[in-house]
C-alpha atoms as a PDB file:
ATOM      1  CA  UNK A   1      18.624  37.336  50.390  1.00  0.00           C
ATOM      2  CA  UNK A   2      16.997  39.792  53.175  1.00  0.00           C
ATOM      3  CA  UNK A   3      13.712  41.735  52.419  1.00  0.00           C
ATOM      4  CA  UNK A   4      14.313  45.427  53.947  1.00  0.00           C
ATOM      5  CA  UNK A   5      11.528  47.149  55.361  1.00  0.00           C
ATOM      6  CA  UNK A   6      11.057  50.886  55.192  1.00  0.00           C
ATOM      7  CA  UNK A   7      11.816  51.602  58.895  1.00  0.00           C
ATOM      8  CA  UNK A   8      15.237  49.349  58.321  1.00  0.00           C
ATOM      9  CA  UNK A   9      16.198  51.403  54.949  1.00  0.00           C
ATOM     10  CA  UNK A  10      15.668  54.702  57.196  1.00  0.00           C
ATOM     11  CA  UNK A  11      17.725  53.403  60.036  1.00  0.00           C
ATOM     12  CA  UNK A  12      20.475  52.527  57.645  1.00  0.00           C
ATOM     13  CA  UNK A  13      20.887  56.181  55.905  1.00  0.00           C
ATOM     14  CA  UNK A  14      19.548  58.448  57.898  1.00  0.00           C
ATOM     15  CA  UNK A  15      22.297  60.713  59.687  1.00  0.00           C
ATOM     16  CA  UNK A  16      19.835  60.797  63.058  1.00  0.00           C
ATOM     17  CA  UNK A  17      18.952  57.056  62.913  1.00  0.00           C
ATOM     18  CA  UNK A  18      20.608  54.857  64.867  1.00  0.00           C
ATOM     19  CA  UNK A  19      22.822  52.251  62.647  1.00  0.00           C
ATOM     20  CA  UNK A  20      21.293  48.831  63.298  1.00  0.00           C
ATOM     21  CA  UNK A  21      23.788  46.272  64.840  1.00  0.00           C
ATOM     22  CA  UNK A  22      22.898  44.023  61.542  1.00  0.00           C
ATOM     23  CA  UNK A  23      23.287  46.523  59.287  1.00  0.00           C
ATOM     24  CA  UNK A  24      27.045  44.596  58.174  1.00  0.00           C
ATOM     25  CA  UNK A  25      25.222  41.490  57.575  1.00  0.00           C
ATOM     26  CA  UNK A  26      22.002  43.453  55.772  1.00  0.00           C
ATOM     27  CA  UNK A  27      24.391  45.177  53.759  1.00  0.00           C
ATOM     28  CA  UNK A  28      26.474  41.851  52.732  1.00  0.00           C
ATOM     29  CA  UNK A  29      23.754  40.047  51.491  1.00  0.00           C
ATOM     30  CA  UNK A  30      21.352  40.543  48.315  1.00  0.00           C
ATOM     31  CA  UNK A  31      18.615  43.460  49.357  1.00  0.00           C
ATOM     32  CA  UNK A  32      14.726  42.996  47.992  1.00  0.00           C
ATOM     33  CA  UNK A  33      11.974  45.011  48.746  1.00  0.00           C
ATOM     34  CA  UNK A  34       8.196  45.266  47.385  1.00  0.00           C
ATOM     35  CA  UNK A  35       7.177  47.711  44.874  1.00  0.00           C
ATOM     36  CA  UNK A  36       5.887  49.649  47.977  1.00  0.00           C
ATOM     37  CA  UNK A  37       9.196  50.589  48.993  1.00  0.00           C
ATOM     38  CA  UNK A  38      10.339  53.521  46.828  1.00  0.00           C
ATOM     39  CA  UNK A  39       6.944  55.424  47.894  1.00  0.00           C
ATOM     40  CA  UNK A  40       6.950  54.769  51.512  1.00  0.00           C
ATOM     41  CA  UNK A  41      10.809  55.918  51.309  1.00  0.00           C
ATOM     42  CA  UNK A  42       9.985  58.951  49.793  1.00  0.00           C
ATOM     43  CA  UNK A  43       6.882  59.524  52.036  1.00  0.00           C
ATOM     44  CA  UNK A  44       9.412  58.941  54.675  1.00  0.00           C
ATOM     45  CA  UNK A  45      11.504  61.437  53.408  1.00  0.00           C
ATOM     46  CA  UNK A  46       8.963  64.159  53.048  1.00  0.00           C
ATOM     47  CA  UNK A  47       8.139  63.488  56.535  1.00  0.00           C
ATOM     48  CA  UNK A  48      11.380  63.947  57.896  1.00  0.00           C
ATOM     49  CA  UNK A  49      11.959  67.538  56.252  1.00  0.00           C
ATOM     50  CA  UNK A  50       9.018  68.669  57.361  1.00  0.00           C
ATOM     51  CA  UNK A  51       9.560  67.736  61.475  1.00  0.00           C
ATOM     52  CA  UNK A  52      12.709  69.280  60.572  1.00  0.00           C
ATOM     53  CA  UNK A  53      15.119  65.770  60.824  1.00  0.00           C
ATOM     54  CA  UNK A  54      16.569  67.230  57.990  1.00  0.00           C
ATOM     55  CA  UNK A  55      17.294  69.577  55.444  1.00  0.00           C
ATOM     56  CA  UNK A  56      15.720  69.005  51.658  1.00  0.00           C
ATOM     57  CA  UNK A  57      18.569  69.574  50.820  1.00  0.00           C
ATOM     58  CA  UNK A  58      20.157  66.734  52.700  1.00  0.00           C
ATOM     59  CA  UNK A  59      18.076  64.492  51.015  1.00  0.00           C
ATOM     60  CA  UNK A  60      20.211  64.209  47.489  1.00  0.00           C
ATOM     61  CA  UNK A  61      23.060  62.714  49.419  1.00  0.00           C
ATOM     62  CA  UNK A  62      20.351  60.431  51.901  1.00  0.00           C
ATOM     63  CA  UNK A  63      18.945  59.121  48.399  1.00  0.00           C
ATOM     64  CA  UNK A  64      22.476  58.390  47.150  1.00  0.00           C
ATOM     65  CA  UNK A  65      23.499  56.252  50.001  1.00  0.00           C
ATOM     66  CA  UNK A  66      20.291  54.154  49.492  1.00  0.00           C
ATOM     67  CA  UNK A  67      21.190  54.178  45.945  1.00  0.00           C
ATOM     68  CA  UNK A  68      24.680  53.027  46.513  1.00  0.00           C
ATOM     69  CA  UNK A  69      23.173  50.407  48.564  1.00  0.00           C
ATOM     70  CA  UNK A  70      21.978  48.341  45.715  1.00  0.00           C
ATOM     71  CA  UNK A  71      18.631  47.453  46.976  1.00  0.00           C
ATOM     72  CA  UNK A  72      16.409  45.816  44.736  1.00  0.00           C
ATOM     73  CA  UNK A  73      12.789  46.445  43.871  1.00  0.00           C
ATOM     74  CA  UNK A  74      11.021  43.522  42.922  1.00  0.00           C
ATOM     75  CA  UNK A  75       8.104  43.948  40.626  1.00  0.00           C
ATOM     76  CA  UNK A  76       5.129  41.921  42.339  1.00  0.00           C
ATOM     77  CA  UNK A  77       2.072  40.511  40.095  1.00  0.00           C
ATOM     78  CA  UNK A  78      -0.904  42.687  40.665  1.00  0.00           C
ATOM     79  CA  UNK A  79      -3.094  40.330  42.633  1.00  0.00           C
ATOM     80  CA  UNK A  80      -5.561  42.264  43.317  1.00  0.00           C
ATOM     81  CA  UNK A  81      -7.120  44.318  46.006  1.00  0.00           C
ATOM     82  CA  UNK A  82      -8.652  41.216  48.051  1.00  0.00           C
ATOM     83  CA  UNK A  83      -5.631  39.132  47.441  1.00  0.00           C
ATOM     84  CA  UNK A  84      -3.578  42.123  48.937  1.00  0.00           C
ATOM     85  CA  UNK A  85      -6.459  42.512  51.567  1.00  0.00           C
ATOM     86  CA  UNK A  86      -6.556  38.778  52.695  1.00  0.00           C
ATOM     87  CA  UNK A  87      -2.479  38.944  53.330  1.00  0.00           C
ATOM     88  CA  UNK A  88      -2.822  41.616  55.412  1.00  0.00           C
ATOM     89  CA  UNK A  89      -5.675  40.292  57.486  1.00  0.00           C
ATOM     90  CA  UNK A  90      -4.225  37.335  58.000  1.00  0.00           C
ATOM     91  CA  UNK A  91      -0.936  39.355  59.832  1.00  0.00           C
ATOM     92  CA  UNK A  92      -3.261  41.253  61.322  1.00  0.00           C
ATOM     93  CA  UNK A  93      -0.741  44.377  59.354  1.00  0.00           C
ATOM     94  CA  UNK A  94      -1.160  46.944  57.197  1.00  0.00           C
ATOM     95  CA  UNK A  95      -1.217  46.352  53.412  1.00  0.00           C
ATOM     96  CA  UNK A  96       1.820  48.417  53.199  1.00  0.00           C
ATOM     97  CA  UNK A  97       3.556  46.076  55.772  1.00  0.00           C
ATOM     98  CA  UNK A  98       2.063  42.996  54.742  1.00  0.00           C
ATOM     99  CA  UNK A  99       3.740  43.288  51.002  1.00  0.00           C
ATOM    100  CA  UNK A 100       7.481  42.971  52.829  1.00  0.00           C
ATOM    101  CA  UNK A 101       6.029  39.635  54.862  1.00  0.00           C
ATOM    102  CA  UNK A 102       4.349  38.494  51.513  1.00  0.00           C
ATOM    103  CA  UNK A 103       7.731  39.291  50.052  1.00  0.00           C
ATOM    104  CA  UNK A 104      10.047  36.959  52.795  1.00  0.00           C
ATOM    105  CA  UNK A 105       7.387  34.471  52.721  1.00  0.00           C
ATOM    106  CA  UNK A 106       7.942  34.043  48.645  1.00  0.00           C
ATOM    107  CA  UNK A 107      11.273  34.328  48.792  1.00  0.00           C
ATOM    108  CA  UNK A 108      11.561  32.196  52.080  1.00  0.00           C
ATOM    109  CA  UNK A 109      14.451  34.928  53.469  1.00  0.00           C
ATOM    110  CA  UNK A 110      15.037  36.863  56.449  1.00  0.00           C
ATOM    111  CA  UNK A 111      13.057  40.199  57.122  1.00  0.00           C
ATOM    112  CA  UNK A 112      14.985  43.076  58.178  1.00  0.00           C
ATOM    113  CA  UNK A 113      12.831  45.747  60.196  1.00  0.00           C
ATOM    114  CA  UNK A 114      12.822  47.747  63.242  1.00  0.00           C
ATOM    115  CA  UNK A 115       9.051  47.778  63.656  1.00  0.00           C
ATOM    116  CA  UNK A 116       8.017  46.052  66.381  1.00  0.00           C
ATOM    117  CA  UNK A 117       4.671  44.576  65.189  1.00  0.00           C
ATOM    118  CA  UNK A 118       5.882  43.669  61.571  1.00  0.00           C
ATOM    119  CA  UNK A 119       8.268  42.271  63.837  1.00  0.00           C
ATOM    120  CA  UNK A 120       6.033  40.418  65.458  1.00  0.00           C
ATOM    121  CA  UNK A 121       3.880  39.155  62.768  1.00  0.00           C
ATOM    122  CA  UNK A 122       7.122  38.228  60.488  1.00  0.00           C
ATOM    123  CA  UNK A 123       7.851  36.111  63.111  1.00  0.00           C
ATOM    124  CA  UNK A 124       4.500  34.594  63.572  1.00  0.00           C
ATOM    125  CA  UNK A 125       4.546  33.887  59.958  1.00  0.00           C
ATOM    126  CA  UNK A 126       7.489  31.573  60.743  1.00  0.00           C
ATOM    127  CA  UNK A 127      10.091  33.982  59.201  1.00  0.00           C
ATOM    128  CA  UNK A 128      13.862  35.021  60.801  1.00  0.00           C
ATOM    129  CA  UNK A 129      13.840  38.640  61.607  1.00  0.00           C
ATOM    130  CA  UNK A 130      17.484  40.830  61.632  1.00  0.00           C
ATOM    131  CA  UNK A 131      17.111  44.671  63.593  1.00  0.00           C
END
């Protein structure tokens, strides 16, 4: 199992992202992500149309590669805002990035992200990292 981050999912289906060197050994294995993931994704997406990356209507086929992908989006219990507060302090992350180290940590599997300080913190946390 390998927790994808946002940044990973973008660099896997995104025709002017760079293909990570990983992305064979990502793809092989079972995907999970937070409950986060789907939004940031789309925010992602919204952002890249409008910096002009790409086309909206590029997008359908972007969203069916991640489809085909099989990624899965695991529910997590609602623990509350200073539960979800407390993770992230203690990675010194964002509550958005802190759900995909929360996520690895539960799961005890490899994080796969291209952002440097989730990077960091992942590995901090004791986690592998793939990017």
């Amino acid at each position: 199992m390998i927790v994808v981050d946002c940044s990973y999912t973008l660099a896997m289906v995104m025709p002017d992202e760079r293909v990570p060197a990983s992305m064979p050994q990502v793809v092989a294995a079972r995907m999970l992500v937070p409950s986060i993931w789907p939004y940031e994704v789309a925010n992602a997406f919204r952002n890249a149309i409008r910096r002009r990356r790409v086309d909206e209507t590029d997008i359908t086929g972007v969203c069916a590669r991640i489809e085909g992908l099989g990624i899965e989006v695991v529910p997590t219990h609602d623990a509350g805002v200073r539960q979800h507060f407390a993770v992230a302090a203690a990675h010194a992350l964002t509550a958005y990035d802190a759900a995909y180290v929360e996520l690895a940590l539960q799961r005890r599997c490899t994080l796969a992200t291209l952002d440097a300080k989730l990077a960091d913190a992942a590995r901090n946390a004791g986690l592998a990292i793939l990017s």
